[in-house]
PDB file of N, CA and C in Angstrom:
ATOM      1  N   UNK A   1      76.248 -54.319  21.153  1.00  0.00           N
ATOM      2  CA  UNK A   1      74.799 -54.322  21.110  1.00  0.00           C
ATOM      3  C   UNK A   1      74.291 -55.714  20.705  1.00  0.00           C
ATOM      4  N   UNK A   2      73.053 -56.037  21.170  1.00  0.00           N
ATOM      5  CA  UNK A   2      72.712 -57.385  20.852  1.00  0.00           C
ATOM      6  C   UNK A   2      71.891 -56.978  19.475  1.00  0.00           C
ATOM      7  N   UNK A   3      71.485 -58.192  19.110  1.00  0.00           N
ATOM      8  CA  UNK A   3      70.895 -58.170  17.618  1.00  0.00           C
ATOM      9  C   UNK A   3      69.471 -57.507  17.746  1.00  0.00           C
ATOM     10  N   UNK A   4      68.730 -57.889  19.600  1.00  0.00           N
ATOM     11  CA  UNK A   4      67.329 -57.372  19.748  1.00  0.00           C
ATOM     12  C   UNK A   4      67.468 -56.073  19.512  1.00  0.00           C
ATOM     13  N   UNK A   5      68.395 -55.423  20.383  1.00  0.00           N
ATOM     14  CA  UNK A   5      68.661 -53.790  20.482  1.00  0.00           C
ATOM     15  C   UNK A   5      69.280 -53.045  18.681  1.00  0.00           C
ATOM     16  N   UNK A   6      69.747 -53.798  18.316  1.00  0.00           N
ATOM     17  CA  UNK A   6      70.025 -53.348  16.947  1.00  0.00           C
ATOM     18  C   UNK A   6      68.727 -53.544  16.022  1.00  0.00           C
ATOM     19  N   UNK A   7      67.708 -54.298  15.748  1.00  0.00           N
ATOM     20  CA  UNK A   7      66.859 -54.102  15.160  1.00  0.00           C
ATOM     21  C   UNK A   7      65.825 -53.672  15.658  1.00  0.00           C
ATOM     22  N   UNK A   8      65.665 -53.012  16.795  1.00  0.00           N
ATOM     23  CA  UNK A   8      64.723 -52.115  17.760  1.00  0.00           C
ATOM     24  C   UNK A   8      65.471 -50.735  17.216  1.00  0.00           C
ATOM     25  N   UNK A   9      66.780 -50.655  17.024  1.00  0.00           N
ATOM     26  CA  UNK A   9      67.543 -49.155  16.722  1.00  0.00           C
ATOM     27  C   UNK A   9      66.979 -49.206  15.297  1.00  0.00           C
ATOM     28  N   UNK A  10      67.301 -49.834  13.991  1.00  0.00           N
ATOM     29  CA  UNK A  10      67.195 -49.743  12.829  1.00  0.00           C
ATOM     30  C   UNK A  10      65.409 -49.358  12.941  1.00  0.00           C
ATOM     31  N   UNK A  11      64.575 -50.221  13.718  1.00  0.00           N
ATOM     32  CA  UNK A  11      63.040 -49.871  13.341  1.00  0.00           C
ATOM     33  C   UNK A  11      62.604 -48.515  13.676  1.00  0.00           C
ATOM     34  N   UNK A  12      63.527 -47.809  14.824  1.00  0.00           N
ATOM     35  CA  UNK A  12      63.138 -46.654  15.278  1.00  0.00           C
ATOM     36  C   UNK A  12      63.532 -45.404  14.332  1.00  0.00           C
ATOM     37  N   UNK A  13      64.853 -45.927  13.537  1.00  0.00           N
ATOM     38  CA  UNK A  13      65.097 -44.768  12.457  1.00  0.00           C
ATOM     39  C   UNK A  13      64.001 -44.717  11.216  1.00  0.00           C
ATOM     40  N   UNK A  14      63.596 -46.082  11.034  1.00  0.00           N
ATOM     41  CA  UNK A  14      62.612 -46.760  10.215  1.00  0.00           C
ATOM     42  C   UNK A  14      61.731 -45.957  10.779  1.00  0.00           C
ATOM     43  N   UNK A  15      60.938 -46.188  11.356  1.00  0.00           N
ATOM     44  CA  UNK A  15      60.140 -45.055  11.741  1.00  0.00           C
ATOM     45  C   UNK A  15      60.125 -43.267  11.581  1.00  0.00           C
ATOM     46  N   UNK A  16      61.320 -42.989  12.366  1.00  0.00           N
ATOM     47  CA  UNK A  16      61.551 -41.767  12.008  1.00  0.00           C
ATOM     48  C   UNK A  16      61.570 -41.038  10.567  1.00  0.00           C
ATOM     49  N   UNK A  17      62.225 -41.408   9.540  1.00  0.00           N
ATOM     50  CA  UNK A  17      62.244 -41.660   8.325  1.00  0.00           C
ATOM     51  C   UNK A  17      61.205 -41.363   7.595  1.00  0.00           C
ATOM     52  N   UNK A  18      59.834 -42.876   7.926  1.00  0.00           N
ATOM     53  CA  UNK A  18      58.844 -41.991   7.607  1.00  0.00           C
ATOM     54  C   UNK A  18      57.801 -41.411   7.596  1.00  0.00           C
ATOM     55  N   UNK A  19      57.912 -41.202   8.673  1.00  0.00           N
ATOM     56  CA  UNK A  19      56.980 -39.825   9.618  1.00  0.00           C
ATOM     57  C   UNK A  19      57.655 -38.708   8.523  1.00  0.00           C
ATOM     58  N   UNK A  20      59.213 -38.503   8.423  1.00  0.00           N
ATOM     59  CA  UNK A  20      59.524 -37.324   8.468  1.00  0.00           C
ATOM     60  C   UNK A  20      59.100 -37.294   6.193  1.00  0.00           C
ATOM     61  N   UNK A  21      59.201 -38.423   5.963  1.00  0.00           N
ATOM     62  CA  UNK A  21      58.126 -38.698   4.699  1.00  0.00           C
ATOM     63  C   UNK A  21      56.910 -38.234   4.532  1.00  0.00           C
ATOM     64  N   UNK A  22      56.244 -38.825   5.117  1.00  0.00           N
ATOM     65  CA  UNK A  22      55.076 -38.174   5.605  1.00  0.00           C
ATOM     66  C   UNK A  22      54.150 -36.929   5.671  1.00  0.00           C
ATOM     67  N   UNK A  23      55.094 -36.506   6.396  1.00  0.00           N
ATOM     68  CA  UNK A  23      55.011 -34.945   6.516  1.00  0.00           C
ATOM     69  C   UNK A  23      55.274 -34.261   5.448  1.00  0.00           C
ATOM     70  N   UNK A  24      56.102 -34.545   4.373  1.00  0.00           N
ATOM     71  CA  UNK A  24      56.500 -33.670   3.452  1.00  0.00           C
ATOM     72  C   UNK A  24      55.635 -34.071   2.345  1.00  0.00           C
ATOM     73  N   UNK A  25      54.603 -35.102   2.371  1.00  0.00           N
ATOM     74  CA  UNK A  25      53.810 -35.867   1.633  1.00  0.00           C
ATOM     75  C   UNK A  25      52.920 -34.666   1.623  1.00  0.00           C
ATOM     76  N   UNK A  26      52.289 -35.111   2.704  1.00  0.00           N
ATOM     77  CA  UNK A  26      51.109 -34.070   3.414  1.00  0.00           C
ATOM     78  C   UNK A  26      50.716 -32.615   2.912  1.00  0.00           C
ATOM     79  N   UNK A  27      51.855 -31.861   3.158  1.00  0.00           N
ATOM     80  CA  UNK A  27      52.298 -30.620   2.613  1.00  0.00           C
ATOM     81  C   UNK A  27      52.427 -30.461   0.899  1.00  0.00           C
ATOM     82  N   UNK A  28      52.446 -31.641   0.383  1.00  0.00           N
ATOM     83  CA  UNK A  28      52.388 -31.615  -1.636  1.00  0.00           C
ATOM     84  C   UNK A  28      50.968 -31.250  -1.795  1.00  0.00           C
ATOM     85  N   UNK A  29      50.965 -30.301  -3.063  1.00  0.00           N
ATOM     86  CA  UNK A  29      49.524 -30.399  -3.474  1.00  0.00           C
ATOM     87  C   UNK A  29      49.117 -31.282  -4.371  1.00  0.00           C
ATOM     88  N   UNK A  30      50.326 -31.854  -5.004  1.00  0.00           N
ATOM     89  CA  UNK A  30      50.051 -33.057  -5.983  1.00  0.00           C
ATOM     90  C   UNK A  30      51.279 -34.245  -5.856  1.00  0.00           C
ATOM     91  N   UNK A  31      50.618 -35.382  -5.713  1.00  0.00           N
ATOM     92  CA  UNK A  31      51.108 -36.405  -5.710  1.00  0.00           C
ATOM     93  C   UNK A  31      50.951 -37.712  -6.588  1.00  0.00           C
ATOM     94  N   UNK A  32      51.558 -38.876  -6.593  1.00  0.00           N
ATOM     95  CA  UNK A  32      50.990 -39.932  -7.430  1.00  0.00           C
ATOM     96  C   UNK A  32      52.046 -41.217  -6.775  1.00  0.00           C
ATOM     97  N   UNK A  33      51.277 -42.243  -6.667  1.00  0.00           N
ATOM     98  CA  UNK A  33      52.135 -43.407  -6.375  1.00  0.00           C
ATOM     99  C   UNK A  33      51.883 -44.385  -7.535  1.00  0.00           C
ATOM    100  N   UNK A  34      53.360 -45.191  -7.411  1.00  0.00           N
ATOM    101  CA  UNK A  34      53.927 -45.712  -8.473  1.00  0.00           C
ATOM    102  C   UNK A  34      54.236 -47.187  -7.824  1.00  0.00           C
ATOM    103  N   UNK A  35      53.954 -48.143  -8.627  1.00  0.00           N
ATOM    104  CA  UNK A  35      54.548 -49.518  -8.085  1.00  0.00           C
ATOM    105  C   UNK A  35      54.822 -50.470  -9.060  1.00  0.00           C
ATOM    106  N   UNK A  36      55.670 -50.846  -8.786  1.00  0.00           N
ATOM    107  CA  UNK A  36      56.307 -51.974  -9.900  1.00  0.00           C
ATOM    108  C   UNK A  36      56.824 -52.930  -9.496  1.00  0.00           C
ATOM    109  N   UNK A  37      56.930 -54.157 -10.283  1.00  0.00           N
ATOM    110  CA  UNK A  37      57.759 -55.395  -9.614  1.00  0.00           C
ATOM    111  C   UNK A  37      58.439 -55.950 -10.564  1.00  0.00           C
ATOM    112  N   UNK A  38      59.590 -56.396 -10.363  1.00  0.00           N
ATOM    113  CA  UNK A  38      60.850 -57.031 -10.919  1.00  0.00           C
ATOM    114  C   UNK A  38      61.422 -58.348 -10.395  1.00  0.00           C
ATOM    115  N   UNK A  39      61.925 -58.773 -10.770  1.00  0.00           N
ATOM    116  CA  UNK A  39      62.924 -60.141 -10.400  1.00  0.00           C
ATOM    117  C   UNK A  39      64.063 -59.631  -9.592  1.00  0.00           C
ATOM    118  N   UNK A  40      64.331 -60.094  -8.275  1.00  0.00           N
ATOM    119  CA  UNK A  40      65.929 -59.820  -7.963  1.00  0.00           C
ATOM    120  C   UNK A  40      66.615 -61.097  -8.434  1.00  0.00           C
ATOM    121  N   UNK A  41      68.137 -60.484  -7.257  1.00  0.00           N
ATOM    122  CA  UNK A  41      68.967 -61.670  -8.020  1.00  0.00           C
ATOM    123  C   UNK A  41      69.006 -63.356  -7.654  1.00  0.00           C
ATOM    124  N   UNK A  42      67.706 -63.333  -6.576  1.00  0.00           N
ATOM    125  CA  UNK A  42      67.357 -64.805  -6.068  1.00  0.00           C
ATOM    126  C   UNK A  42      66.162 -65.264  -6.849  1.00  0.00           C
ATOM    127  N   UNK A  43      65.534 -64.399  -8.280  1.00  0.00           N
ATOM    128  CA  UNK A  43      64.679 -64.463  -8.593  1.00  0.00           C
ATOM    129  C   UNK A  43      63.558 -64.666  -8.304  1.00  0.00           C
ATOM    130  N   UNK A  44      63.154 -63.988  -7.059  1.00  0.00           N
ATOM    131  CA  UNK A  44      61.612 -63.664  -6.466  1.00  0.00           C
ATOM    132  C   UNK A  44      61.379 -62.289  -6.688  1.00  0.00           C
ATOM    133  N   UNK A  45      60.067 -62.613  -7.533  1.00  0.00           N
ATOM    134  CA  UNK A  45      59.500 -60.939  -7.835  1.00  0.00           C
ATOM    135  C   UNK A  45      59.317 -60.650  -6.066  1.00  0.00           C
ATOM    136  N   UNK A  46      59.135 -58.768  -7.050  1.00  0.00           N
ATOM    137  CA  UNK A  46      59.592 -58.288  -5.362  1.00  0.00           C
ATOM    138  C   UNK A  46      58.678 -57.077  -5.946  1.00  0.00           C
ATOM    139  N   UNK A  47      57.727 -56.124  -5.216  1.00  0.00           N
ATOM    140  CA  UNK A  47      56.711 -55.520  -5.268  1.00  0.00           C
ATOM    141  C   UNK A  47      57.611 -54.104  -4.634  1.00  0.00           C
ATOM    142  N   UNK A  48      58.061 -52.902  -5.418  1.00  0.00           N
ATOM    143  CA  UNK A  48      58.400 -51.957  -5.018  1.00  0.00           C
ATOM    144  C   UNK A  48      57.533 -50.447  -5.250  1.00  0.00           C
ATOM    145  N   UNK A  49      57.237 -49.962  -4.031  1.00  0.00           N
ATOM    146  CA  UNK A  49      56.330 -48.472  -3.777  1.00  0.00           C
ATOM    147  C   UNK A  49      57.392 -47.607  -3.793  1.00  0.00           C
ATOM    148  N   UNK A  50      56.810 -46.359  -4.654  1.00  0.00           N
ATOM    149  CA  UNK A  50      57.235 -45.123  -4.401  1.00  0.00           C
ATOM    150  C   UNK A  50      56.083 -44.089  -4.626  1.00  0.00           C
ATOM    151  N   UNK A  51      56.560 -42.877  -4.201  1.00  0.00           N
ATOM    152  CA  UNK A  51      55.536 -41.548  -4.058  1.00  0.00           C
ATOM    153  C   UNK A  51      55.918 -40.448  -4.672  1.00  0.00           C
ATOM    154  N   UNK A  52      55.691 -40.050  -5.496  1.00  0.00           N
ATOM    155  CA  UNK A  52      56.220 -38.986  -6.559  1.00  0.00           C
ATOM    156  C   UNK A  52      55.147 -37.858  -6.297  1.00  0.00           C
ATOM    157  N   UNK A  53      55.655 -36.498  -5.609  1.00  0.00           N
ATOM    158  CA  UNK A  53      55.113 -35.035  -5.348  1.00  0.00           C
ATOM    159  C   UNK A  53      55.626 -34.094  -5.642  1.00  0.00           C
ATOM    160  N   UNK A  54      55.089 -33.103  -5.697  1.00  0.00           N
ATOM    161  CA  UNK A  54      55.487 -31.637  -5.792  1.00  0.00           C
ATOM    162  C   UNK A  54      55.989 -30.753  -4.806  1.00  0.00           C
ATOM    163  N   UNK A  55      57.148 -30.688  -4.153  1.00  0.00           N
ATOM    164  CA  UNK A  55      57.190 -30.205  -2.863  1.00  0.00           C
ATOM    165  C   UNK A  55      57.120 -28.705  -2.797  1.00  0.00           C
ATOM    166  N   UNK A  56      57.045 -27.794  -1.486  1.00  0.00           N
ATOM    167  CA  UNK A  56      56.898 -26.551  -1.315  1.00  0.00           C
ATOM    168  C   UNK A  56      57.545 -25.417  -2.812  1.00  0.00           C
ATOM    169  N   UNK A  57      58.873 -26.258  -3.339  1.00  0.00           N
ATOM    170  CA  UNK A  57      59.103 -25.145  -3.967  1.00  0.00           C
ATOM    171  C   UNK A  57      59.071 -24.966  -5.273  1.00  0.00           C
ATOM    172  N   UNK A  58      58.192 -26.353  -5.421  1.00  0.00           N
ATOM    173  CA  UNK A  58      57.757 -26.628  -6.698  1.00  0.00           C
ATOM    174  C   UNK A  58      58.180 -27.578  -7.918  1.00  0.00           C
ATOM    175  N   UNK A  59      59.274 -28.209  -6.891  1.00  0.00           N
ATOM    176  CA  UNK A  59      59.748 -29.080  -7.370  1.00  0.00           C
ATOM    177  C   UNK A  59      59.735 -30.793  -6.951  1.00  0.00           C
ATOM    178  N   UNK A  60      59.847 -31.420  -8.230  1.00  0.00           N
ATOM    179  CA  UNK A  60      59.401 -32.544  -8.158  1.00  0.00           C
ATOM    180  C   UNK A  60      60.047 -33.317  -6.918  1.00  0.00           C
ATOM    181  N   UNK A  61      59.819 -34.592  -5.804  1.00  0.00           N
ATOM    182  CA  UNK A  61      60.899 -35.220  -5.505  1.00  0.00           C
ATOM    183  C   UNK A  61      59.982 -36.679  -5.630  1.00  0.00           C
ATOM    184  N   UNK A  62      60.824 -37.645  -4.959  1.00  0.00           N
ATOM    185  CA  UNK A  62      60.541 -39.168  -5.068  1.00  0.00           C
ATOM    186  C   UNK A  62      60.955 -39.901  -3.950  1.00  0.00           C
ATOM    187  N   UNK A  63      59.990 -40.452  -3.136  1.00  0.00           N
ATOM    188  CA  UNK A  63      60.630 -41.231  -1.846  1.00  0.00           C
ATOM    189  C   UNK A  63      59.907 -42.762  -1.748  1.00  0.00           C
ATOM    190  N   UNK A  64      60.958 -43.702  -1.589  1.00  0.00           N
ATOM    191  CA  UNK A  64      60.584 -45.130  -1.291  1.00  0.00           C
ATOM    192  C   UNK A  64      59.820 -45.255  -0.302  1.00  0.00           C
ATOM    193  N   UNK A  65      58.437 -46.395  -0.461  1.00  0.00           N
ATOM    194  CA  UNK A  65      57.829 -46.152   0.422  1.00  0.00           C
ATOM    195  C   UNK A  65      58.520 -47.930   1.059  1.00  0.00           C
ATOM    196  N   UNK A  66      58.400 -48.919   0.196  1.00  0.00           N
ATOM    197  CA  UNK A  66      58.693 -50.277   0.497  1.00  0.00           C
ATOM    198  C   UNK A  66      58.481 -51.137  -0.246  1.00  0.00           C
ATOM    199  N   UNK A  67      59.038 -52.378  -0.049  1.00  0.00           N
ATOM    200  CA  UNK A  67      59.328 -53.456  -0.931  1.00  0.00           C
ATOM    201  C   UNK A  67      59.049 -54.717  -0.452  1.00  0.00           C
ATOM    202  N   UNK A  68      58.201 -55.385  -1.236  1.00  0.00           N
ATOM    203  CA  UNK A  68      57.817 -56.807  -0.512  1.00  0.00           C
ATOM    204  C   UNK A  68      57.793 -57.498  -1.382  1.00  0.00           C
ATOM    205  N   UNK A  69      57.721 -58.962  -1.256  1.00  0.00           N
ATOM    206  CA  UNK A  69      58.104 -60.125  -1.876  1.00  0.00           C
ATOM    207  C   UNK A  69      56.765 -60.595  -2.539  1.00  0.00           C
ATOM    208  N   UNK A  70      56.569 -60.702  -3.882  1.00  0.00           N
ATOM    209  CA  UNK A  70      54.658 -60.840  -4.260  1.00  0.00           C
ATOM    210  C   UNK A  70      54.839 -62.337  -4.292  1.00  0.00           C
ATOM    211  N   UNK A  71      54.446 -63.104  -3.674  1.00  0.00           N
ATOM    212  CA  UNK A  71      53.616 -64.418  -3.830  1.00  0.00           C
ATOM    213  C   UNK A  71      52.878 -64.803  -5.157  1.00  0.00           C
ATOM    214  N   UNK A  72      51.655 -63.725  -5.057  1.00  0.00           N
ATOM    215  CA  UNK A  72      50.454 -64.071  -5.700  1.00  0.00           C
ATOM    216  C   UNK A  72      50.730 -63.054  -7.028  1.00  0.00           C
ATOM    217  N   UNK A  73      50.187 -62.989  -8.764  1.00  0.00           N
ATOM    218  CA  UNK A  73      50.328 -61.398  -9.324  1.00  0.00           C
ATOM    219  C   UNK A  73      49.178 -61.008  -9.981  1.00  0.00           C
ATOM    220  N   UNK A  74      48.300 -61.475  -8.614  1.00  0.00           N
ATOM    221  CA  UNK A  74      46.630 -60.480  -8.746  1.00  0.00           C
ATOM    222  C   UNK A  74      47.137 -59.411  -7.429  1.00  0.00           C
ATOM    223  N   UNK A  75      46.074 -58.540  -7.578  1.00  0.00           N
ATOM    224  CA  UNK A  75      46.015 -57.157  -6.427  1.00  0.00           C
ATOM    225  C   UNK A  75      45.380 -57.719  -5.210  1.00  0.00           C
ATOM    226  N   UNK A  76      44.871 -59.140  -5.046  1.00  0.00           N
ATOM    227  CA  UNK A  76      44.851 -59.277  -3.602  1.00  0.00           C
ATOM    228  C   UNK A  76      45.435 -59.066  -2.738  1.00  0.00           C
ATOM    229  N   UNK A  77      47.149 -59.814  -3.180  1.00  0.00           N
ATOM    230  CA  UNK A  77      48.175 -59.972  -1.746  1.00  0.00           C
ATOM    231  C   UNK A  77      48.664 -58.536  -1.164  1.00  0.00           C
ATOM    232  N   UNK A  78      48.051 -57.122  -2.151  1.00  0.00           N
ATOM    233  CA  UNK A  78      48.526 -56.497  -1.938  1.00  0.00           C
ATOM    234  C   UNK A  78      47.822 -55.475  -0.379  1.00  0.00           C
ATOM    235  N   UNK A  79      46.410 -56.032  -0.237  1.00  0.00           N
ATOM    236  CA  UNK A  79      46.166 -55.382   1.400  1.00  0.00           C
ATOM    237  C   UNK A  79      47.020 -56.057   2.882  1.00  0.00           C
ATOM    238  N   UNK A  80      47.538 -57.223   1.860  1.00  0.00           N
ATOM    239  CA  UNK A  80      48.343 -57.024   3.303  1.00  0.00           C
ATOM    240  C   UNK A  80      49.814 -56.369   4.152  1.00  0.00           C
TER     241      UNK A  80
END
């Protein structure tokens, strides 16, 4: 496989993923998102989302939403 077709495959599971997130979002009656940022090990803060709900059976779960690299550490850079 070439590298185009391999990161066209990885974006499409990427996708799939979270749609299928999504959906189970949707269906919580209570939710809350969470974000935090840390240093990795190249030391660039790095801006990480997650989504913390209540699913159908009443139990808690937690799914990554994504992680980006903060530049700036006001809440501007964050609409993009």
């Amino acid at each position: 496989m070439s590298k185009d077709s391999q990161n066209e495959f990885i974006q499409l599971l990427g996708d799939c993923v979270q749609q299928i997130n999504l959906c189970d979002i949707r269906k919580a009656s209570y939710y809350s998102i969470m974000a935090d940022s840390s240093m990795d090990s190249n030391r660039q803060d790095m801006l990480s989302v997650f989504i913390r709900f209540v699913n159908e059976l009443g139990e808690p779960e937690e799914r990554f939403v994504s992680i980006k690299q903060l530049h700036f550490k006001t809440g501007k850079i964050l609409d993009k």
